[in-house]
N, C-alpha and C. Protein backbone atom coordinates (compact mmCIF):
# COMPACT_ATOMS: atom_id res chain seq x y z
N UNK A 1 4.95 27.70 1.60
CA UNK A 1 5.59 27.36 2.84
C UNK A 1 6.22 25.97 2.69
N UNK A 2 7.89 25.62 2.82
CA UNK A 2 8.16 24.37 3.03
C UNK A 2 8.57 24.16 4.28
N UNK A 3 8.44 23.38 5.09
CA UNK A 3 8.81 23.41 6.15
C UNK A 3 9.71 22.19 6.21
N UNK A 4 10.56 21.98 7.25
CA UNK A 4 11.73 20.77 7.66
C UNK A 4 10.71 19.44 8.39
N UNK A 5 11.03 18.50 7.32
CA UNK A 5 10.42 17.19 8.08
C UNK A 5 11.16 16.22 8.68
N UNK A 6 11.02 16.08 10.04
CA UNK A 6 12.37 14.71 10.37
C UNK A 6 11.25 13.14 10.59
N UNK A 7 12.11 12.48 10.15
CA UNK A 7 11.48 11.11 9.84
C UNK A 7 12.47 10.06 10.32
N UNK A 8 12.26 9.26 11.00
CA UNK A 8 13.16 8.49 11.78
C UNK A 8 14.00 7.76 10.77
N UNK A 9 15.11 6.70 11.15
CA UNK A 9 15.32 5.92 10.16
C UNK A 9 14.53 4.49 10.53
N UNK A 10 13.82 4.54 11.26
CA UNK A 10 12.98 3.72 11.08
C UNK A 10 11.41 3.34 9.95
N UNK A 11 11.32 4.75 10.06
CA UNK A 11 10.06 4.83 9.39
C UNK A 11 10.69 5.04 7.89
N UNK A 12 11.75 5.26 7.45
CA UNK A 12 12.45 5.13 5.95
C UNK A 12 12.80 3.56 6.23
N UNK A 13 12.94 2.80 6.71
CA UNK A 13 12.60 1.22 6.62
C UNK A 13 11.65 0.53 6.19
N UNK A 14 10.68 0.87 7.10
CA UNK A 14 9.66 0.16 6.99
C UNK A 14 8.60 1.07 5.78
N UNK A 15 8.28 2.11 4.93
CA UNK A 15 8.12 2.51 4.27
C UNK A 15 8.33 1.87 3.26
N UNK A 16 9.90 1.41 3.18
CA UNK A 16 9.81 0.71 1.94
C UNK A 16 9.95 -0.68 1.76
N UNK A 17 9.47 -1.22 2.91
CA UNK A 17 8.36 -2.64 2.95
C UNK A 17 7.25 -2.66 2.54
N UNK A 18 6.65 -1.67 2.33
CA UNK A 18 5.24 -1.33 1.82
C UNK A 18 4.99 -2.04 0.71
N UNK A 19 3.57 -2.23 0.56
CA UNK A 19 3.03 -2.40 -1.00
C UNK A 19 3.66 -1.06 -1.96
N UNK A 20 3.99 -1.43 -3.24
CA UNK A 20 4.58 0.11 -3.95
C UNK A 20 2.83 1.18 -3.77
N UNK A 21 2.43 1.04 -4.15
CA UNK A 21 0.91 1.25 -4.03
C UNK A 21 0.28 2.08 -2.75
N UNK A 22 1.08 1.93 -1.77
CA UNK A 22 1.06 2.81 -0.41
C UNK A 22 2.37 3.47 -0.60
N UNK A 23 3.48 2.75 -0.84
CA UNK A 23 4.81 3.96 -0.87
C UNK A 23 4.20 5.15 -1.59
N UNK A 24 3.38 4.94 -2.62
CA UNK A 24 3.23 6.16 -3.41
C UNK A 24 2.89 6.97 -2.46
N UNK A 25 1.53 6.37 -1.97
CA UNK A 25 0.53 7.63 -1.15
C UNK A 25 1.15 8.31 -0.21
N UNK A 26 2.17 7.24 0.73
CA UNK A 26 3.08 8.22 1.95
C UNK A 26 4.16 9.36 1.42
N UNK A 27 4.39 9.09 0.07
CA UNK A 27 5.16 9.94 -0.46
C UNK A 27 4.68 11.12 -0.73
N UNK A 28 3.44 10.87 -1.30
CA UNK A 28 2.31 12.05 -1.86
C UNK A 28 2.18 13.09 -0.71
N UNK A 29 1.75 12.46 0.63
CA UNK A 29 1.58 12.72 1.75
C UNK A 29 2.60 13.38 2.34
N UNK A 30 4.13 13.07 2.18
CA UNK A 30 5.10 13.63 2.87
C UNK A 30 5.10 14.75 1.86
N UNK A 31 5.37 15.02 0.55
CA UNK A 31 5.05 16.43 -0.68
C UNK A 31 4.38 16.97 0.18
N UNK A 32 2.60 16.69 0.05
CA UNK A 32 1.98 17.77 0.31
C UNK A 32 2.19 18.58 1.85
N UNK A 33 2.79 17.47 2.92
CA UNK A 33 2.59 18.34 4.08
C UNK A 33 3.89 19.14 3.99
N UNK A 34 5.19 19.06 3.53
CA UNK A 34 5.92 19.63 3.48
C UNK A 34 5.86 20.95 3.10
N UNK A 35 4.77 21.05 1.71
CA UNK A 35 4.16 21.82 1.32
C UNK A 35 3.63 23.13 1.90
N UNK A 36 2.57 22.79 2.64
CA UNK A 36 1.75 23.49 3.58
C UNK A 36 1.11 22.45 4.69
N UNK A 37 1.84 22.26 5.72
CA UNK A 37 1.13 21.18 6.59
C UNK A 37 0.02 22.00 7.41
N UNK A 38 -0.67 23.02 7.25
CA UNK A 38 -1.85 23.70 8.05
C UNK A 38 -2.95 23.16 6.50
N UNK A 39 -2.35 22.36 5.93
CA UNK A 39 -3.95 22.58 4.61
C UNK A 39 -4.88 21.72 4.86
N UNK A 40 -5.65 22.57 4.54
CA UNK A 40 -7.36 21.76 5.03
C UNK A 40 -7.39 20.96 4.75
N UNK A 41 -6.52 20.24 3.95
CA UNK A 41 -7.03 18.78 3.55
C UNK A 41 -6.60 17.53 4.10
N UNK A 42 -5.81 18.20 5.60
CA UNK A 42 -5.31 17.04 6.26
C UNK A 42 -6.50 17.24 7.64
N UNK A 43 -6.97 15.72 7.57
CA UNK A 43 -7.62 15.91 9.11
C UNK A 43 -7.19 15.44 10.08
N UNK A 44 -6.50 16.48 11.74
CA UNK A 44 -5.55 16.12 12.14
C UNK A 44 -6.54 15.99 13.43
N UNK A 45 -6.69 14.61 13.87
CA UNK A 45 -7.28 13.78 14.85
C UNK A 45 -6.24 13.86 15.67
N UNK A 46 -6.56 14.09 17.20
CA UNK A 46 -5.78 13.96 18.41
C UNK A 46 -5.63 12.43 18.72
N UNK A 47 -4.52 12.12 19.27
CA UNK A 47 -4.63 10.81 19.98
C UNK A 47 -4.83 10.66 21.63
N UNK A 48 -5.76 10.07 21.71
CA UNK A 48 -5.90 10.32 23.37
C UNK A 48 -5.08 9.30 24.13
N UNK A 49 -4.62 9.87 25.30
CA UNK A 49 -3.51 9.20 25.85
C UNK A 49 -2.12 8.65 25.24
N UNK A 50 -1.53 9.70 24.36
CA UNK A 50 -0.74 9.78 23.87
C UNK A 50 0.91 10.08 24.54
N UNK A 51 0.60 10.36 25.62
CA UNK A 51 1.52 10.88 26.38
C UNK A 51 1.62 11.95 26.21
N UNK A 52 1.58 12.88 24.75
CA UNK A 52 1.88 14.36 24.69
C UNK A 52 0.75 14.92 23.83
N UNK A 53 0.08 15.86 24.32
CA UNK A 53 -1.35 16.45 23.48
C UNK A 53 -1.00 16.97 21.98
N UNK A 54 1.03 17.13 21.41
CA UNK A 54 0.65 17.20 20.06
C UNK A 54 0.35 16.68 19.03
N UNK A 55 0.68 15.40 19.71
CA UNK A 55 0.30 14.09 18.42
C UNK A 55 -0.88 13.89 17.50
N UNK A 56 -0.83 13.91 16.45
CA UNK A 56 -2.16 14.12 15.72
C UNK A 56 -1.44 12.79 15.00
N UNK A 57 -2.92 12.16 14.63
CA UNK A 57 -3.34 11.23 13.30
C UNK A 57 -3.41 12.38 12.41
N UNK A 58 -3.22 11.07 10.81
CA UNK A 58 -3.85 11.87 9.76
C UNK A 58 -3.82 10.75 8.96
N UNK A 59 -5.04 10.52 8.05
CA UNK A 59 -5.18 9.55 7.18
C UNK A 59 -4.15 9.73 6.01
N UNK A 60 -3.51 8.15 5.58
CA UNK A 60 -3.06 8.46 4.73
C UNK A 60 -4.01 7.21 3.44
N UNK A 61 -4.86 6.47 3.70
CA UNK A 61 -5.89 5.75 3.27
C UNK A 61 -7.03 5.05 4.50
N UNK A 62 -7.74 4.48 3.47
CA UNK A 62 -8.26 3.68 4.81
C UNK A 62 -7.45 2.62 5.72
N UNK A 63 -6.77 2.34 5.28
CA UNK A 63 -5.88 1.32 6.15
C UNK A 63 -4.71 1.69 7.24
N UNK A 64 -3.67 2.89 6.68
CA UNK A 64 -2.47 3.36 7.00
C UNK A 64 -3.41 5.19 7.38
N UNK A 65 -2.39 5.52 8.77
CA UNK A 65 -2.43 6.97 9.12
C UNK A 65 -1.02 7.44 9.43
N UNK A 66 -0.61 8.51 9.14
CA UNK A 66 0.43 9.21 9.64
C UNK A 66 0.30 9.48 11.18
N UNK A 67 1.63 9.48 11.69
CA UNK A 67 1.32 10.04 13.12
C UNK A 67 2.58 10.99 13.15
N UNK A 68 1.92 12.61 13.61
CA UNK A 68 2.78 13.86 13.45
C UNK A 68 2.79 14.55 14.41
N UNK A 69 3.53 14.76 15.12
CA UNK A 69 3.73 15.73 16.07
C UNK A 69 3.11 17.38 15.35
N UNK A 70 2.55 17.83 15.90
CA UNK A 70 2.33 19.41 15.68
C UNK A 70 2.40 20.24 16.16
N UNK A 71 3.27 21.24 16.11
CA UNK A 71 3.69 22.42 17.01
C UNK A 71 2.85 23.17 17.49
N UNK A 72 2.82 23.86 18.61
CA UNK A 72 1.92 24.78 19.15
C UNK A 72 2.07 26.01 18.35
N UNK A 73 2.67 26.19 17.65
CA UNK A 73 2.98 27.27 17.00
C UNK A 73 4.00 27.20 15.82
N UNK A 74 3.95 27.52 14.47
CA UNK A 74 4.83 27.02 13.17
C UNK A 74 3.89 26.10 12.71
């Protein structure tokens, strides 16, 4: 399954302000979910009071998390 990822041009900014050392991992991270973003190996934490119930966290180390919208369906 690949699915379509949109990514602001903000977050392609500041991405590559990063330590190279985290660019890797968000990169790794954008592969694999593109991949199959239902894989068990992402743990997708709700954010409470988010304004919209699809927003999920997901670690991308201990320091940095992704924040992803997730469809009710797809």
């Amino acid at each position: 399954m690949n699915v379509a990822l949109a990514m602001t041009t903000e977050f392609m900014a500041m991405k590559d302000r990063l330590p190279q050392q985290i660019r890797n991992k968000v990169n790794k991270f954008v592969k694999r979910y593109r991949l199959n973003p239902t894989s068990g190996g992402f743990n997708f934490e709700p954010i409470t009071n988010a304004g919209s119930d699809n927003l999920r966290s997901i670690r991308i180390d201990r320091k940095y998390r992704a924040i992803v919208l997730q469809e009710k369906k797809g």
